[in-house]
Protein backbone atom coordinates (compact mmCIF):
# COMPACT_ATOMS: atom_id res chain seq x y z
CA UNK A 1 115.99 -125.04 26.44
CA UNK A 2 113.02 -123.30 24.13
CA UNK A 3 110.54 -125.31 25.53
CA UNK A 4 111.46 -123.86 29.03
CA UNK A 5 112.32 -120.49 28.29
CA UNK A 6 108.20 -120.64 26.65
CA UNK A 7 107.12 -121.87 29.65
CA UNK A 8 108.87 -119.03 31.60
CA UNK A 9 107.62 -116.51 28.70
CA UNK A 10 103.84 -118.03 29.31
CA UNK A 11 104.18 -117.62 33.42
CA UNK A 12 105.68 -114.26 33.30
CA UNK A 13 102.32 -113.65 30.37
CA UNK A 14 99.87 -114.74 32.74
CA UNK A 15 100.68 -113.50 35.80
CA UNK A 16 101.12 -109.83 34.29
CA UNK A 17 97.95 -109.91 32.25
CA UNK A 18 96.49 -111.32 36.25
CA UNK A 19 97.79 -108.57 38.26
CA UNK A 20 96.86 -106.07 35.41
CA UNK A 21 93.30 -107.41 35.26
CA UNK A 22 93.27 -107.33 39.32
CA UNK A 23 94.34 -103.20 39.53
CA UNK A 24 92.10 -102.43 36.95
CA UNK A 25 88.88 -103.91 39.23
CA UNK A 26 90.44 -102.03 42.05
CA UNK A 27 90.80 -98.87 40.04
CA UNK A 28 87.40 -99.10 38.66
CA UNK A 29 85.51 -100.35 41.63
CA UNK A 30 87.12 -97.54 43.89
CA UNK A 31 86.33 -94.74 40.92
CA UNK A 32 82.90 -96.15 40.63
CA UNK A 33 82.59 -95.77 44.91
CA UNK A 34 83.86 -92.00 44.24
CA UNK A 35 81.70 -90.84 41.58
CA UNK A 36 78.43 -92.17 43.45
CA UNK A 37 79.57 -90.88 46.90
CA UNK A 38 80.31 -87.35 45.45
CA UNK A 39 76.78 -87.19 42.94
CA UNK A 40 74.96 -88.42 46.11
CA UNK A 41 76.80 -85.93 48.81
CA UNK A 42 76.79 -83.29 46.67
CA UNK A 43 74.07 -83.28 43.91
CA UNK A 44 73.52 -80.00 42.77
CA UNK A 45 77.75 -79.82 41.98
CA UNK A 46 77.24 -83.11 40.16
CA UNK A 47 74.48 -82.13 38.32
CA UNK A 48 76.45 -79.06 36.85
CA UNK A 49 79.37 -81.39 36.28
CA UNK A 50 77.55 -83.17 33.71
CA UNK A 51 79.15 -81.79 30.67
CA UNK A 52 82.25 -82.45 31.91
CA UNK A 53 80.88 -85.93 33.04
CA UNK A 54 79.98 -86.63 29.21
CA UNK A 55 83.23 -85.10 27.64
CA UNK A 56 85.02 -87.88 30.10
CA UNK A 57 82.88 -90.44 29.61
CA UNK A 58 83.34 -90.08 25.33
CA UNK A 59 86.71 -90.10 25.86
CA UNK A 60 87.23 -93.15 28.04
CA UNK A 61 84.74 -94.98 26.27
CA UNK A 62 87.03 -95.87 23.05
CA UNK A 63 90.62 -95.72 25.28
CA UNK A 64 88.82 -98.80 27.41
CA UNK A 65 87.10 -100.25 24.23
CA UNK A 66 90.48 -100.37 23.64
CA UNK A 67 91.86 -101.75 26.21
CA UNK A 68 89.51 -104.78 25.95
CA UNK A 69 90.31 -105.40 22.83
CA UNK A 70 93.67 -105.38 23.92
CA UNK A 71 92.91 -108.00 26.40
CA UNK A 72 91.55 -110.67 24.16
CA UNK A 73 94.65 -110.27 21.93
CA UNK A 74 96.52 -110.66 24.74
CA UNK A 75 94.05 -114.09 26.09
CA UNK A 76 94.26 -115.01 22.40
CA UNK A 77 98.35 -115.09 22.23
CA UNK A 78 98.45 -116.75 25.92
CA UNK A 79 96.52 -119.68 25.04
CA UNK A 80 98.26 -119.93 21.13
CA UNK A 81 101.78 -120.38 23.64
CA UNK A 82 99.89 -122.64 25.74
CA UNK A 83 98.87 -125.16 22.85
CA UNK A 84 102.29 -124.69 21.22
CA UNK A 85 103.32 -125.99 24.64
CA UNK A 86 101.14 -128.45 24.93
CA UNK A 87 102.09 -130.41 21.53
CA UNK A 88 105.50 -129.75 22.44
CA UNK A 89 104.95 -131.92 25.80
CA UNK A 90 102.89 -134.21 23.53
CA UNK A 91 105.56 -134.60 20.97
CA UNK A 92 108.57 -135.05 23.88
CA UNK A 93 105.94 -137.99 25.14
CA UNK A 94 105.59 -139.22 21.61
CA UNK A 95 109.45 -139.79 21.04
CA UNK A 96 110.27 -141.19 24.67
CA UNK A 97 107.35 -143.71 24.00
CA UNK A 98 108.83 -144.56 19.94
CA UNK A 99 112.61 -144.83 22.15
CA UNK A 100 110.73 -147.52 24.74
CA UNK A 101 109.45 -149.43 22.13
CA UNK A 102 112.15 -149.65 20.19
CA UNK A 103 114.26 -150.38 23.17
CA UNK A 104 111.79 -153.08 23.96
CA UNK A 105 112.06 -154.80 20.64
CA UNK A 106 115.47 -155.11 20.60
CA UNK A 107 115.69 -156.35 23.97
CA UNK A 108 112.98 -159.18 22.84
CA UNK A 109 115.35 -159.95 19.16
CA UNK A 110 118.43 -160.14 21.69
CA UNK A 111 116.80 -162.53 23.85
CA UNK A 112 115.61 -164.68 21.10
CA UNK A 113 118.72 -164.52 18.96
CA UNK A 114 120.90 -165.61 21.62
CA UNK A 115 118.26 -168.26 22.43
CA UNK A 116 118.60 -169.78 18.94
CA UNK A 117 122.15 -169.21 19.36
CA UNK A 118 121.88 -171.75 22.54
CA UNK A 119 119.25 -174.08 20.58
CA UNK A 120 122.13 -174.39 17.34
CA UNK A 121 125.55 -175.40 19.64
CA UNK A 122 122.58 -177.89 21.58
CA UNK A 123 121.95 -179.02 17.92
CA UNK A 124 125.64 -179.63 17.38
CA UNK A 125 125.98 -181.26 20.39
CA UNK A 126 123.68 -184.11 19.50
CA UNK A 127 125.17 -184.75 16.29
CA UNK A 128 126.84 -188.91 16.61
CA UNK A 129 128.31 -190.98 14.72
CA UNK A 130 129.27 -194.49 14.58
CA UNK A 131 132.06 -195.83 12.27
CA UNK A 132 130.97 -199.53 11.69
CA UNK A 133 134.55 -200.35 10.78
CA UNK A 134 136.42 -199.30 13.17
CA UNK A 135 133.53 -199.02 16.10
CA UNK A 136 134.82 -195.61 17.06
CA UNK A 137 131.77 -193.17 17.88
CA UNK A 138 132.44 -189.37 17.41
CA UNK A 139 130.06 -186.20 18.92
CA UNK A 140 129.56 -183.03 18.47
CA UNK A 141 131.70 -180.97 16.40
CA UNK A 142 133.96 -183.38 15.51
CA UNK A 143 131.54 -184.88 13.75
CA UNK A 144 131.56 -182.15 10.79
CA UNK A 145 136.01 -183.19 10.54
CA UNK A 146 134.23 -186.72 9.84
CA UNK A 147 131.50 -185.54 7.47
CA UNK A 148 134.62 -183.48 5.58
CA UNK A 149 136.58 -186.66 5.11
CA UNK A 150 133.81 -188.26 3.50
CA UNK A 151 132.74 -185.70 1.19
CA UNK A 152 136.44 -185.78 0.10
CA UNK A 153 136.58 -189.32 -0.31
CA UNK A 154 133.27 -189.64 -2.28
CA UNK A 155 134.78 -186.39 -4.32
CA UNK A 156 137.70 -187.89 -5.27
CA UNK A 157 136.47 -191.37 -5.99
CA UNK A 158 133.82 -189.68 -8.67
CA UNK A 159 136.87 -187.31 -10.04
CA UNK A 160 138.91 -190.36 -10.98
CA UNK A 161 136.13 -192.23 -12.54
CA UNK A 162 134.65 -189.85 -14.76
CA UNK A 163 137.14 -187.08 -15.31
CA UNK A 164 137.04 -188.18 -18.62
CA UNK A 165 133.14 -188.44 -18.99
CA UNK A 166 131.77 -185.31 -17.33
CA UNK A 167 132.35 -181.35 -16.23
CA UNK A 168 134.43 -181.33 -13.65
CA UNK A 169 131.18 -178.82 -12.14
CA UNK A 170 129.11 -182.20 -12.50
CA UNK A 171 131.12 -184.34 -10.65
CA UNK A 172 131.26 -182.41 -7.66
CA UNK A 173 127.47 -181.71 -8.14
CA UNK A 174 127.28 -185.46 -7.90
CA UNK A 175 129.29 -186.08 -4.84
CA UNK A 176 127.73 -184.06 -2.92
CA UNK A 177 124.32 -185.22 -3.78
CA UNK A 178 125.92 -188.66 -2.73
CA UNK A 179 127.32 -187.46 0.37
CA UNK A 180 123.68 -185.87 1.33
CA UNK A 181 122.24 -189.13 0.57
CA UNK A 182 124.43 -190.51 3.12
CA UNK A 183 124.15 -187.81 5.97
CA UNK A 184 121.12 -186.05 5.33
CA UNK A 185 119.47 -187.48 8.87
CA UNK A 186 122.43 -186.08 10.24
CA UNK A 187 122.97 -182.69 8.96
CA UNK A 188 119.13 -182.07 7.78
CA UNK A 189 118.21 -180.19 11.06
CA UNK A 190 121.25 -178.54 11.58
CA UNK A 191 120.99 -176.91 8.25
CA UNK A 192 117.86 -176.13 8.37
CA UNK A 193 117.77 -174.34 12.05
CA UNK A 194 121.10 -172.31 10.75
CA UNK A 195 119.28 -171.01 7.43
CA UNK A 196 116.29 -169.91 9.51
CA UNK A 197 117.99 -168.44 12.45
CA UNK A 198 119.42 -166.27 9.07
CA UNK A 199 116.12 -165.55 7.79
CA UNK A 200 115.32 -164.41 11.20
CA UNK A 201 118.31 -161.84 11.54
CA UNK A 202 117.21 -161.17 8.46
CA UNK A 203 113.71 -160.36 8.49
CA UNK A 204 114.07 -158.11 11.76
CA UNK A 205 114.47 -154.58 12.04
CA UNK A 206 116.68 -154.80 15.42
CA UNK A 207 118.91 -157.11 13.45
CA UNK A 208 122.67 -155.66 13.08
CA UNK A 209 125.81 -156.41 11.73
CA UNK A 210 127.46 -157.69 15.01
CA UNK A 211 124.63 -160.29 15.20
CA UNK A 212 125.94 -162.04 12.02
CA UNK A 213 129.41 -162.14 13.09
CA UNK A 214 128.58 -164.13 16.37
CA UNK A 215 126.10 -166.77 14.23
CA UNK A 216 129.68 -167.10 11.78
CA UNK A 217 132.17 -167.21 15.47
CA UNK A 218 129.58 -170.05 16.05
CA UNK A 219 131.23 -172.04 12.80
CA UNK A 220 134.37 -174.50 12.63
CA UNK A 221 136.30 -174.53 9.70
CA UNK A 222 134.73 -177.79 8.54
CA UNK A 223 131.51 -176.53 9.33
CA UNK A 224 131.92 -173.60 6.76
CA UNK A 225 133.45 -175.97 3.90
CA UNK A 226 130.45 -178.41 4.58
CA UNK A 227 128.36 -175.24 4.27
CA UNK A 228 129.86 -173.98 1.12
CA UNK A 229 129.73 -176.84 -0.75
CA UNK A 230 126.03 -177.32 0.34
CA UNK A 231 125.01 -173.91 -0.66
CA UNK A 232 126.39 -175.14 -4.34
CA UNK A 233 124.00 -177.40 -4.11
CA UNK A 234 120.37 -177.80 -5.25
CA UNK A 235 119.41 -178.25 -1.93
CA UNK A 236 121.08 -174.85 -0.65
CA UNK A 237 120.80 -172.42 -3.11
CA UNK A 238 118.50 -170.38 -1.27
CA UNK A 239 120.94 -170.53 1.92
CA UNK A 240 123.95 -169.19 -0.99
CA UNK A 241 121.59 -165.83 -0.69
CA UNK A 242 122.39 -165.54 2.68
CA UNK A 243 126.04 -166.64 2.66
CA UNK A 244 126.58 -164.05 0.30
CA UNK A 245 124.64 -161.40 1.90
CA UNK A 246 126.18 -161.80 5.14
CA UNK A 247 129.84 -162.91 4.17
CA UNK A 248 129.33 -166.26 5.87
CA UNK A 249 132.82 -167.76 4.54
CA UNK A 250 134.62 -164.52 5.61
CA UNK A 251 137.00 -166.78 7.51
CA UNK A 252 136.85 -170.11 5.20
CA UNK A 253 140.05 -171.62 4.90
CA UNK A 254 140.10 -172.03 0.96
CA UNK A 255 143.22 -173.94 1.07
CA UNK A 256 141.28 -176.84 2.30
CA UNK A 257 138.89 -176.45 -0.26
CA UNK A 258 138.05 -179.86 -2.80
CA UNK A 259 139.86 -178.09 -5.53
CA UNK A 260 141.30 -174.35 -5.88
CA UNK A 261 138.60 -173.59 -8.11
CA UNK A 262 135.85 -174.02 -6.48
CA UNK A 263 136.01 -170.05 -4.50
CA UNK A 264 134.39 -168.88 -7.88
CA UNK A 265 131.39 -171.31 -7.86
CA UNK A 266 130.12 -168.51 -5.42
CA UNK A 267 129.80 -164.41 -5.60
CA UNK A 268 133.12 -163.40 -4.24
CA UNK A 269 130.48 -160.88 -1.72
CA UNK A 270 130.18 -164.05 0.02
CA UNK A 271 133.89 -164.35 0.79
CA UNK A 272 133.66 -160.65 3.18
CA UNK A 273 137.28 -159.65 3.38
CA UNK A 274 139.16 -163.42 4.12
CA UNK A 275 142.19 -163.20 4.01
CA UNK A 276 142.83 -166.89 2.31
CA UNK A 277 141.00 -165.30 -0.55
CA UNK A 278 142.87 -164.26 -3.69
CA UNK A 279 142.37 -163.86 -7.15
CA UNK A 280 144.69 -166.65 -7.70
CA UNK A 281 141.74 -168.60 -6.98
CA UNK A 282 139.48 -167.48 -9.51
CA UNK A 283 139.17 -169.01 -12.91
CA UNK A 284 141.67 -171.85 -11.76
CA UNK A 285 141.02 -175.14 -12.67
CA UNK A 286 139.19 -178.59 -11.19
């Protein structure tokens, strides 16, 4: 609304201080055609006019000196509003070109994001496994259900031989390091493509909040206890930064949890606002 009503202000300016300039030719150009019509018709008046000739001429001198002075005060102020309009154009240009950009970039972290999000469930999807025992082959998803039962197995099968010998902190340490042994050709690309499509969310600027919450809908419930007890591990404790940053077991069911215990192994920041998570939990024993 300023930058129009200056525009109108500059119009209205310009075309005054043009119509002014335009009667004061006309005006001067039809006095000038008098004066030398009347001092060549009538020569002998105009010579005895003279006086009167120089007491106008002394006085019209400063009023027009003036008026041009006037003039380029008045030029000088018309193009002053025309620069100020001028960077205000530039500056409109400026912001609708930051707003494009921007608009662009996010468009390009959406399309990637959900990209990686396709790339991750493919991932999933290509997880197999074969029970020699039994012969049954799981897929997919319910692979990580599988993975789960083993991890429990191999955690309780350490707890009852060496309760006795070592921190309950160790043995768990210990079957998962057994269980990773087991499954790491498994589970090694899936973990790795999930902690960088985190490092990618975040690392960029167009990154929100919403964007975590899909990765996490992506998640079963064994997917997050496989995940939690990995970033206890040395193997994840760069991924714990994440978890914790972005809430990643905000919907981990700690009941199924190894042991009770274990929710304060991590910062409770990690745990978001779950509901499963109480303070019952913390400090309890292995």
């Amino acid at each position: 609304m300023k930058t129009k009503i200056a525009w109108l202000s500059s119009t209205v300016g310009r075309n005054l201080f043009g119509i002014s300039l335009f009667i004061l030719f006309i005006l001067g150009v039809g006095l000038s055609v008098i004066v030398f019509y009347y001092a060549f018709t009538q020569s002998e008046e105009a010579i005895g006019g003279g006086a009167w000739g120089d007491f106008i001429g002394g006085t019209l001198n400063p009023i027009l000196t003036f008026l041009t002075f006037t003039g380029v005060l008045l030029s000088i102020f018309l193009q002053r509003l025309e620069l100020g309009l001028s960077r205000s154009e530039l500056e409109r240009s400026a912001n609708a070109l930051e707003k494009q950009i921007t608009s662009i970039e996010k468009q390009n972290f959406e399309a990637a994001f959900f990209q990686m999000l396709n790339t991750f469930n493919t991932i999933v999807e290509s997880i197999d496994l074969y029970n020699k025992d039994n012969g049954m082959e799981t897929s997919g998803r319910d692979c990580f259900r599988v993975f789960y039962t083993r991890l429990n197995k191999i955690y309780r099968d350490n707890k009852e031989k060496g309760s006795k010998k070592h921190a309950a902190e160790a043995i768990l340490r210990l079957s998962y390091f057994n269980f990773w042994k087991q499954h790491q050709l498994e589970l090694g690309h899936y973990y790795r493509f999930l902690f960088n499509v985190f490092r990618f969310l975040d690392e960029s600027p167009a990154s929100e909040e919403y964007h975590a919450k899909l990765l996490r809908a992506q998640l079963s419930d064994q997917e997050l206890l496989l995940l939690f007890y990995n970033c206890l591990s040395q193997h994840g404790q760069k991924f714990s930064d994440y978890a914790i940053k972005y809430k990643l077991f905000d919907n981990l069911p700690t009941i199924r949890l190894l042991e009770d215990g274990h929710t304060h192994l991590i910062d409770q920041e990690a745990f978001g606002d779950n509901p499963m998570y109480n303070s019952k939990n913390i400090g309890s024993s292995f």
